[in-house]
C-alpha atoms as a PDB file:
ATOM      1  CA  UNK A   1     -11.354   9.615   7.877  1.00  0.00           C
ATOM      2  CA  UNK A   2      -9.442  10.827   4.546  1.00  0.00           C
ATOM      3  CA  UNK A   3     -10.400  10.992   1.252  1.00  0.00           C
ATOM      4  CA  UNK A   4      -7.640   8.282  -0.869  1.00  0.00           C
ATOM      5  CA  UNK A   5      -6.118   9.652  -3.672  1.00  0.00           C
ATOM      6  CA  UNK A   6      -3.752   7.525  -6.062  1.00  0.00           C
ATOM      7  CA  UNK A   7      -1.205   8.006  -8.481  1.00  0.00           C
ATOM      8  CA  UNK A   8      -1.495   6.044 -11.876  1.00  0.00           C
ATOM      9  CA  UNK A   9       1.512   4.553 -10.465  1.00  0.00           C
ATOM     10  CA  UNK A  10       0.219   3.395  -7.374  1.00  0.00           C
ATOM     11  CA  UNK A  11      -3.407   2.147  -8.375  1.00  0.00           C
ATOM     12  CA  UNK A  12      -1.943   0.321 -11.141  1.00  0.00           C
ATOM     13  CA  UNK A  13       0.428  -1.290  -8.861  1.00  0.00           C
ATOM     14  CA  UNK A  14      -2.484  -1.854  -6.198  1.00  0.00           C
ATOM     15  CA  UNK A  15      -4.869  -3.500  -9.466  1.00  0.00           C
ATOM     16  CA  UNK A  16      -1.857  -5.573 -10.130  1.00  0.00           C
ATOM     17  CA  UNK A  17      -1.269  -7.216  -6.843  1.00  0.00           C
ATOM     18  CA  UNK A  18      -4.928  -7.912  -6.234  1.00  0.00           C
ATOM     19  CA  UNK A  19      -5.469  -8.883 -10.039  1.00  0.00           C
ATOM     20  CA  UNK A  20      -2.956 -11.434  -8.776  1.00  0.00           C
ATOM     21  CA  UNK A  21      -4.230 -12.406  -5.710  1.00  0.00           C
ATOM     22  CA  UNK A  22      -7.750 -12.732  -7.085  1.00  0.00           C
ATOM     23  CA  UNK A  23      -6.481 -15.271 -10.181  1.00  0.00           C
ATOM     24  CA  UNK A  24      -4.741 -17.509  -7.590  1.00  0.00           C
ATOM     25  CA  UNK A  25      -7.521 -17.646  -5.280  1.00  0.00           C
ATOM     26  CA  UNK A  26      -9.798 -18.797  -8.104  1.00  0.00           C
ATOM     27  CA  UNK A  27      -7.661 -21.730  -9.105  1.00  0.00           C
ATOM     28  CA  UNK A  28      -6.997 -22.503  -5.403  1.00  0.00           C
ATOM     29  CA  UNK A  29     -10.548 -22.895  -4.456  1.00  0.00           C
ATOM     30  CA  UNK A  30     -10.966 -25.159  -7.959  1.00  0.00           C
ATOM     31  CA  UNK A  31      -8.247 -27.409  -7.215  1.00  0.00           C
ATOM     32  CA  UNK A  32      -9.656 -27.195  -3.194  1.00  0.00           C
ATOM     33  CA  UNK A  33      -6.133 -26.156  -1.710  1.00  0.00           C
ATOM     34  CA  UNK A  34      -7.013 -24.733   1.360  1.00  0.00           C
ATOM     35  CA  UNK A  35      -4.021 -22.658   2.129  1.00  0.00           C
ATOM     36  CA  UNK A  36      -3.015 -19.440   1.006  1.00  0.00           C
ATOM     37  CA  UNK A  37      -0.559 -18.267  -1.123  1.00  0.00           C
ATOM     38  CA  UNK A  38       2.262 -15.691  -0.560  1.00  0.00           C
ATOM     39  CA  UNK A  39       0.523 -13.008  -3.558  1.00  0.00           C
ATOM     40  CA  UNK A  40      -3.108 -13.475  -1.811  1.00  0.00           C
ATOM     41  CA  UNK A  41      -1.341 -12.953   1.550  1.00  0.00           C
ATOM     42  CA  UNK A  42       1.005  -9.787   0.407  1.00  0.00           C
ATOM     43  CA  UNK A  43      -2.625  -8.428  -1.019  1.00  0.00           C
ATOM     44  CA  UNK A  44      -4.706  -8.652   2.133  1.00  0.00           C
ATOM     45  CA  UNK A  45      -1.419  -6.711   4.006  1.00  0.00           C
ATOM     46  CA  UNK A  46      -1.367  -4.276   1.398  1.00  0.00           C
ATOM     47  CA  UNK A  47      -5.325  -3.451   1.516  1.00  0.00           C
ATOM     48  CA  UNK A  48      -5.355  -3.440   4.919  1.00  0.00           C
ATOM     49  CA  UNK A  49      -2.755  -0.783   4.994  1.00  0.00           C
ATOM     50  CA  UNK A  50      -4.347   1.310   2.982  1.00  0.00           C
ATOM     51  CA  UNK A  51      -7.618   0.972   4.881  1.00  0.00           C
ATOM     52  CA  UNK A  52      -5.200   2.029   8.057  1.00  0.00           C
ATOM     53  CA  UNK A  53      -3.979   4.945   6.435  1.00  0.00           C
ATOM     54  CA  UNK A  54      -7.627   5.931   5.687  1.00  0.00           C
ATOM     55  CA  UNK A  55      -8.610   5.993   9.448  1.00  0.00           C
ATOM     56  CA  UNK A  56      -5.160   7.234  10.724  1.00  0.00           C
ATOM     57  CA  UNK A  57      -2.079   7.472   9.285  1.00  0.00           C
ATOM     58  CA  UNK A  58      -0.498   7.219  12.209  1.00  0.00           C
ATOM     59  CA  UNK A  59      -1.282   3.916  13.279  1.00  0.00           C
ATOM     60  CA  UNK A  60       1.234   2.392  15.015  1.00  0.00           C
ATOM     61  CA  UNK A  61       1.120  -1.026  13.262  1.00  0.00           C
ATOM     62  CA  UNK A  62       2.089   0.997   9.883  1.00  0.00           C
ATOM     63  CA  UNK A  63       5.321   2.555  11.315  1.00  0.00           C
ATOM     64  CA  UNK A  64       4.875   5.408   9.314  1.00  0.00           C
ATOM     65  CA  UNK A  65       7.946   7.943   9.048  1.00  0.00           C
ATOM     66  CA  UNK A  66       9.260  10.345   6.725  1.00  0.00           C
ATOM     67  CA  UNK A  67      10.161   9.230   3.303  1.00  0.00           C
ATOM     68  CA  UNK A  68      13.661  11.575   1.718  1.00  0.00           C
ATOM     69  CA  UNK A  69      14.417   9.808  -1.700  1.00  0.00           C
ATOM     70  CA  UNK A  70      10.619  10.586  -3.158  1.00  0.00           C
ATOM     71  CA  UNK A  71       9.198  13.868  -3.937  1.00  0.00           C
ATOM     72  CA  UNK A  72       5.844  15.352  -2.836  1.00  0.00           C
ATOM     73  CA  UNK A  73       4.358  15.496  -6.559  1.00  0.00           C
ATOM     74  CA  UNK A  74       1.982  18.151  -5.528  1.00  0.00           C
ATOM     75  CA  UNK A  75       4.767  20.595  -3.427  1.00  0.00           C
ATOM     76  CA  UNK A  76       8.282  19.839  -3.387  1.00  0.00           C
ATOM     77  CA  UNK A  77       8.568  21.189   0.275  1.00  0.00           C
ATOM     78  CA  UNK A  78       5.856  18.889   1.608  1.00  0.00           C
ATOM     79  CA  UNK A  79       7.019  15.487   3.439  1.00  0.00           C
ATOM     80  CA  UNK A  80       6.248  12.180   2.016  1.00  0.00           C
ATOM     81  CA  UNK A  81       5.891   9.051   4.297  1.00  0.00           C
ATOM     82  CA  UNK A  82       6.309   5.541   3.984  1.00  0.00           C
ATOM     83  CA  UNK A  83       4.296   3.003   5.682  1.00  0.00           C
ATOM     84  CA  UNK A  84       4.550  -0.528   6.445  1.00  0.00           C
ATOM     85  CA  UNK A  85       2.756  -3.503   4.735  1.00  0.00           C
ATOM     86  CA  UNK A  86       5.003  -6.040   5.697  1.00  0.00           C
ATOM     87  CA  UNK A  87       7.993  -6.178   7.855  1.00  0.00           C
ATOM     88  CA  UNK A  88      10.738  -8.688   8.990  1.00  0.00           C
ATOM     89  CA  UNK A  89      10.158  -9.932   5.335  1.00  0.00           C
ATOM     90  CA  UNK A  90      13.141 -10.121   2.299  1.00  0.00           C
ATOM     91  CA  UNK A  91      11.651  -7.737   0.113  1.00  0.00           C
ATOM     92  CA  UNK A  92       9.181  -6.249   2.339  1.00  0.00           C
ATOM     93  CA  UNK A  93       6.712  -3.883   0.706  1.00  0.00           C
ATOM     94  CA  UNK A  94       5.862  -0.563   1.566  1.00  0.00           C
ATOM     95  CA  UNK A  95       3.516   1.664   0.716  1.00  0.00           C
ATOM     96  CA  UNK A  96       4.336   5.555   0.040  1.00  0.00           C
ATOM     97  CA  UNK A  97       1.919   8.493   0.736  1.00  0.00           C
ATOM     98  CA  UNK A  98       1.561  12.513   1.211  1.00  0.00           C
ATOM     99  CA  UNK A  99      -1.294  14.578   2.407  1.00  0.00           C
ATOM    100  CA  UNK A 100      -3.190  16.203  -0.328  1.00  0.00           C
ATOM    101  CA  UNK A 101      -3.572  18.262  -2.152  1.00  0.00           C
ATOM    102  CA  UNK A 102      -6.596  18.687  -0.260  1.00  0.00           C
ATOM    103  CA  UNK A 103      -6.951  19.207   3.259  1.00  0.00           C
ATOM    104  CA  UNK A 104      -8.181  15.682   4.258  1.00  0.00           C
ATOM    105  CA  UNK A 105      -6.962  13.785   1.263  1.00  0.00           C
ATOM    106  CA  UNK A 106      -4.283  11.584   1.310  1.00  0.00           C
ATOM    107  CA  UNK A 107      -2.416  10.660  -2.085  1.00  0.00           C
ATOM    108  CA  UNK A 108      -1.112   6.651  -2.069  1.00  0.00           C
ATOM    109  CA  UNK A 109       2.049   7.597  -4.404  1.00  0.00           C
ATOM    110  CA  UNK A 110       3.640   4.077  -4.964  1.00  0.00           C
ATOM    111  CA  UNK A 111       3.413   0.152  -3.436  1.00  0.00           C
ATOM    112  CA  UNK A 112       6.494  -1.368  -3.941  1.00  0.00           C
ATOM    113  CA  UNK A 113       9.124  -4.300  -2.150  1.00  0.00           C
ATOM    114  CA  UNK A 114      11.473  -1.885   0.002  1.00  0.00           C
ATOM    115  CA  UNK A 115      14.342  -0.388  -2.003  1.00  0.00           C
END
């Protein structure tokens, strides 16, 4: 197991998308729709990849690989890795990590659609 680190970036991002989720599933369950929307459904893909990452980053469901166009912002010559919360999607998001800066940390840097 790691130790999750975030970014202000990245936690605000993660606060906004379940903010979201949270608001719509309240006014679903008053009006009693039953089905789900797309922003509570891009949520629970987007937690659950982080609670991958936790337990092993190398999951195979997250696809993770190395990540050029973003900078490690604890060493510039470490790798940083993107991982998979959605896929075959227009817009798919992703979510982008390092290891550290401790040794069993991992840092979520950013959760955004795929550039």
């Amino acid at each position: 197991m790691f130790t999750l680190k975030w970014t202000k970036e990245a936690e605000h991002q993660y606060e906004d998308l379940k903010a979201k989720a949270e608001s719509i599933l309240r006014s679903r369950k008053a009006s009693a729709r039953q089905k789900s929307s797309r922003d509570e459904g891009l949520f629970k893909q987007v937690h659950k990849t982080i609670t991958l990452l936790k337990s092993n980053p190398r999951h195979p469901g997250l696809q993770t690989h190395e990540y050029t166009s973003i900078r490690n912002p604890f060493n510039q010559n470490k790798k940083v890795f993107e991982a998979y919360a959605q896929n075959r999607t227009p817009g798919a998001y992703r979510v982008f990590w390092c290891y550290g800066p401790k040794q069993n940390e991992i840092t979520i840097i950013a959760i955004t659609p795929h550039p």
